[in-house]
C-alpha atoms as a PDB file:
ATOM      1  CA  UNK A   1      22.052  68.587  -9.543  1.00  0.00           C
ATOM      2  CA  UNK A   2      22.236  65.143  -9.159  1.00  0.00           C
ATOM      3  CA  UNK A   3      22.396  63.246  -5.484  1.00  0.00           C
ATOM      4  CA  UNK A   4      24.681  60.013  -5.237  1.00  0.00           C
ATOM      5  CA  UNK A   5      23.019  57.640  -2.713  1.00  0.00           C
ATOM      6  CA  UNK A   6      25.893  54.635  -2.955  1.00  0.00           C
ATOM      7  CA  UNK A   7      27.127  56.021   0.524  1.00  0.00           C
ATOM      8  CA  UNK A   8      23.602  54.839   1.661  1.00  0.00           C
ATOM      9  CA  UNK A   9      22.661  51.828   0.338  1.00  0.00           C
ATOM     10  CA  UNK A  10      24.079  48.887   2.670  1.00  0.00           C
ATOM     11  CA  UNK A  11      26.933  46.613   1.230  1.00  0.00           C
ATOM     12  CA  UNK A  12      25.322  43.368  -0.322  1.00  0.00           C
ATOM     13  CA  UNK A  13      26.720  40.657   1.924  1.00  0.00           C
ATOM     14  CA  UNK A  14      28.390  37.276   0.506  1.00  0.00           C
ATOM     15  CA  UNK A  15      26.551  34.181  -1.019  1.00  0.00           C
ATOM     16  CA  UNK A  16      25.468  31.668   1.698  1.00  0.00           C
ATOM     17  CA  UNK A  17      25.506  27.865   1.651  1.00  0.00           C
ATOM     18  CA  UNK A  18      21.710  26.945   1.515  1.00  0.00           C
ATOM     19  CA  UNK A  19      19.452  24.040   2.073  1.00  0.00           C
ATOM     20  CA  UNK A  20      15.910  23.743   1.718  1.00  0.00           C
ATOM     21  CA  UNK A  21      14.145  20.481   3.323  1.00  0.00           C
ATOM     22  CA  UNK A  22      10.235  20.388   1.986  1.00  0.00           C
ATOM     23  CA  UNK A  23       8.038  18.252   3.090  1.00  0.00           C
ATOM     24  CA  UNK A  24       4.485  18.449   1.081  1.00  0.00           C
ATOM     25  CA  UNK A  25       1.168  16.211  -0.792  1.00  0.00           C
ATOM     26  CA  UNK A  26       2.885  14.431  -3.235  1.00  0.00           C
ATOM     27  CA  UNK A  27       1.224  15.534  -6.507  1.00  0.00           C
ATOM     28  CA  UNK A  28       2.180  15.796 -10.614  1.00  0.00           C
ATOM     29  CA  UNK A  29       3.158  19.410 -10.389  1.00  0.00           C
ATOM     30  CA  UNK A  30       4.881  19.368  -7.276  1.00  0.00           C
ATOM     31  CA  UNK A  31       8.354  19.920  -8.159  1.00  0.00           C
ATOM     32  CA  UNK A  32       8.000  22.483 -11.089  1.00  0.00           C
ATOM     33  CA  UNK A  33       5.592  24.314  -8.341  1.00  0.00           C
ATOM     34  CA  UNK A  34       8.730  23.922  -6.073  1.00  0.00           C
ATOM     35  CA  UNK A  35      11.458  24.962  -8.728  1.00  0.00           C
ATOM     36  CA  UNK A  36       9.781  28.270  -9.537  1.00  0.00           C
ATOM     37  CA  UNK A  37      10.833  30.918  -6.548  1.00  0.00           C
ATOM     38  CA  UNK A  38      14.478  29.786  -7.892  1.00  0.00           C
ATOM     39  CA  UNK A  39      13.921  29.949 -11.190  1.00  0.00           C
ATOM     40  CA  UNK A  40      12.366  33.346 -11.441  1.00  0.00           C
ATOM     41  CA  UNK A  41      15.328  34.563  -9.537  1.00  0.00           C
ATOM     42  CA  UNK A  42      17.963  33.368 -11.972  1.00  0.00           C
ATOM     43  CA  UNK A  43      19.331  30.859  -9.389  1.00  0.00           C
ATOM     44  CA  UNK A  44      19.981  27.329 -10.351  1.00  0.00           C
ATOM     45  CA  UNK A  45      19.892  24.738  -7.028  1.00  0.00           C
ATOM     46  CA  UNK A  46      22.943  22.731  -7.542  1.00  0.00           C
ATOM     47  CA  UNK A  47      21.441  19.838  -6.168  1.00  0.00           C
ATOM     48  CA  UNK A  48      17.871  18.560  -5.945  1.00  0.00           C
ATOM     49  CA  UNK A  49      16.885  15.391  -4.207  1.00  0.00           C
ATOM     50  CA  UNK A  50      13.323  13.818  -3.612  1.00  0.00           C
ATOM     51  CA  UNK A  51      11.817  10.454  -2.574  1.00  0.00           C
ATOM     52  CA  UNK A  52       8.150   9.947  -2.282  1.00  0.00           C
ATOM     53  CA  UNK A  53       6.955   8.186   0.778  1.00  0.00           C
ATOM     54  CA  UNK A  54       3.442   7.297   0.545  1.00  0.00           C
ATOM     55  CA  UNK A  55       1.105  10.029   0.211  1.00  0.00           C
ATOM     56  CA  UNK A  56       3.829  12.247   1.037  1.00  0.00           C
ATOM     57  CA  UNK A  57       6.974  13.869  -0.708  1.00  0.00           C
ATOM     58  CA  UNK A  58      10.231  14.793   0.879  1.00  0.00           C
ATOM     59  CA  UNK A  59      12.210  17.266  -1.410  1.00  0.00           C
ATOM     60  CA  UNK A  60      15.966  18.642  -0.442  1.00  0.00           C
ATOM     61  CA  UNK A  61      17.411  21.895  -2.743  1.00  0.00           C
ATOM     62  CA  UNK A  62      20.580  22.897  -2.385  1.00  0.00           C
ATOM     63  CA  UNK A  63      22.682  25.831  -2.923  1.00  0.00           C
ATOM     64  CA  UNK A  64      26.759  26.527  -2.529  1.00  0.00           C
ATOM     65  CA  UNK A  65      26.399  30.186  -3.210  1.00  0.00           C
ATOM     66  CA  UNK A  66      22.675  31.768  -2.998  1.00  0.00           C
ATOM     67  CA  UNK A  67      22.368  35.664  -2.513  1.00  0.00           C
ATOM     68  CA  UNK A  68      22.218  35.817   1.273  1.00  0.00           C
ATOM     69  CA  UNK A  69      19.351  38.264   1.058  1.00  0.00           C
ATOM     70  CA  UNK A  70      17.099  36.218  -0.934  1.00  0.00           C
ATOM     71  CA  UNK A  71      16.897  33.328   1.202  1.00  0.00           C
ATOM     72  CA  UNK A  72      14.558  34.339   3.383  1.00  0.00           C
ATOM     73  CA  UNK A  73      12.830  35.551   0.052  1.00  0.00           C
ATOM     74  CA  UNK A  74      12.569  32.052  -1.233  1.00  0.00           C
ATOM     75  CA  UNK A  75      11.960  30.294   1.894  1.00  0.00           C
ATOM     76  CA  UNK A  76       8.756  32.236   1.981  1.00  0.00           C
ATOM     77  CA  UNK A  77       7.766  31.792  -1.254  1.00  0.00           C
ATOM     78  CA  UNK A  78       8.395  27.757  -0.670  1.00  0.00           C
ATOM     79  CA  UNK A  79       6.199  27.535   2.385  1.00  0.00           C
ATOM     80  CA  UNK A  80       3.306  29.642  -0.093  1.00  0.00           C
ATOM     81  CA  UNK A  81       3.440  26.543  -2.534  1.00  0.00           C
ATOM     82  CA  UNK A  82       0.540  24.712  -2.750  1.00  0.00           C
ATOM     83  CA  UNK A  83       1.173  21.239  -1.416  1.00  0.00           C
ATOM     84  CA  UNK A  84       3.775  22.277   0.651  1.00  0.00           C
ATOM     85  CA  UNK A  85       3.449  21.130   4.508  1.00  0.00           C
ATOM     86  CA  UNK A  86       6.750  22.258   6.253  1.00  0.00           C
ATOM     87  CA  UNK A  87       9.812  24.086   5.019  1.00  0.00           C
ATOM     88  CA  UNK A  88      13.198  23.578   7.120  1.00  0.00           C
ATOM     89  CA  UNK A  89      16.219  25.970   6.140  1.00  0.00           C
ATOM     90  CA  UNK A  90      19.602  24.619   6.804  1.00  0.00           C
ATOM     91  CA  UNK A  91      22.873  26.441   6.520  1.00  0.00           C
ATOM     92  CA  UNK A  92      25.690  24.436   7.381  1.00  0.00           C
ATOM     93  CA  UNK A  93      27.927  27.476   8.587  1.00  0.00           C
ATOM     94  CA  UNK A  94      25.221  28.070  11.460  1.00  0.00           C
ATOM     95  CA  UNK A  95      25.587  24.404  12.188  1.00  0.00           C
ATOM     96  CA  UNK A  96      29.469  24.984  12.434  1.00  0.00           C
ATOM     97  CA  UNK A  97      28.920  27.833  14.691  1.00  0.00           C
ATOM     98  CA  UNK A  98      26.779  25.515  17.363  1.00  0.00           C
ATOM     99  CA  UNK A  99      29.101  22.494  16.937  1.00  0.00           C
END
């Protein structure tokens, strides 16, 4: 006899507008060591932006429709990169919500 557990698993909840504001060393590798928590989950930013300043790199990804349970997934696994100083999340329907 088999048990159906789709009653209890929760209902996945909509894609989420995401950015992700890095500031890190800047280095060679940096922004293949950046790209990686996206790429190993399939998802493809659709935009990247980053402008070295210095000794320091400032790095924007951006997504229009990113699982909303991975993002504090990846956000993790961005402030674990090597290099990587400070991670800032944005979502622009929290800044709606405030406004």
């Amino acid at each position: 006899m088999s048990v159906s557990h789709s009653a209890d698993a929760a209902p996945a909840r909509p894609p989420v507008a995401v950015r992700f504001m890095l500031d890190a060393d800047a280095s060679p590798g940096l922004l293949m060591r950046v790209l990686h928590p996206f790429a190993r989950r399939d998802l493809t930013p659709d935009r990247m932006w980053s402008h070295r300043s210095g000794e320091t790199m400032h790095v924007e990804i951006a997504l229009a429709a990113m699982p909303a349970e991975e993002v504090h997934l990846v956000a993790g696994n961005l402030r674990q990169v090597v290099g990587v100083r400070q991670v800032t999340e944005l979502r622009p329907e929290a800044v709606r919500a405030v406004a």
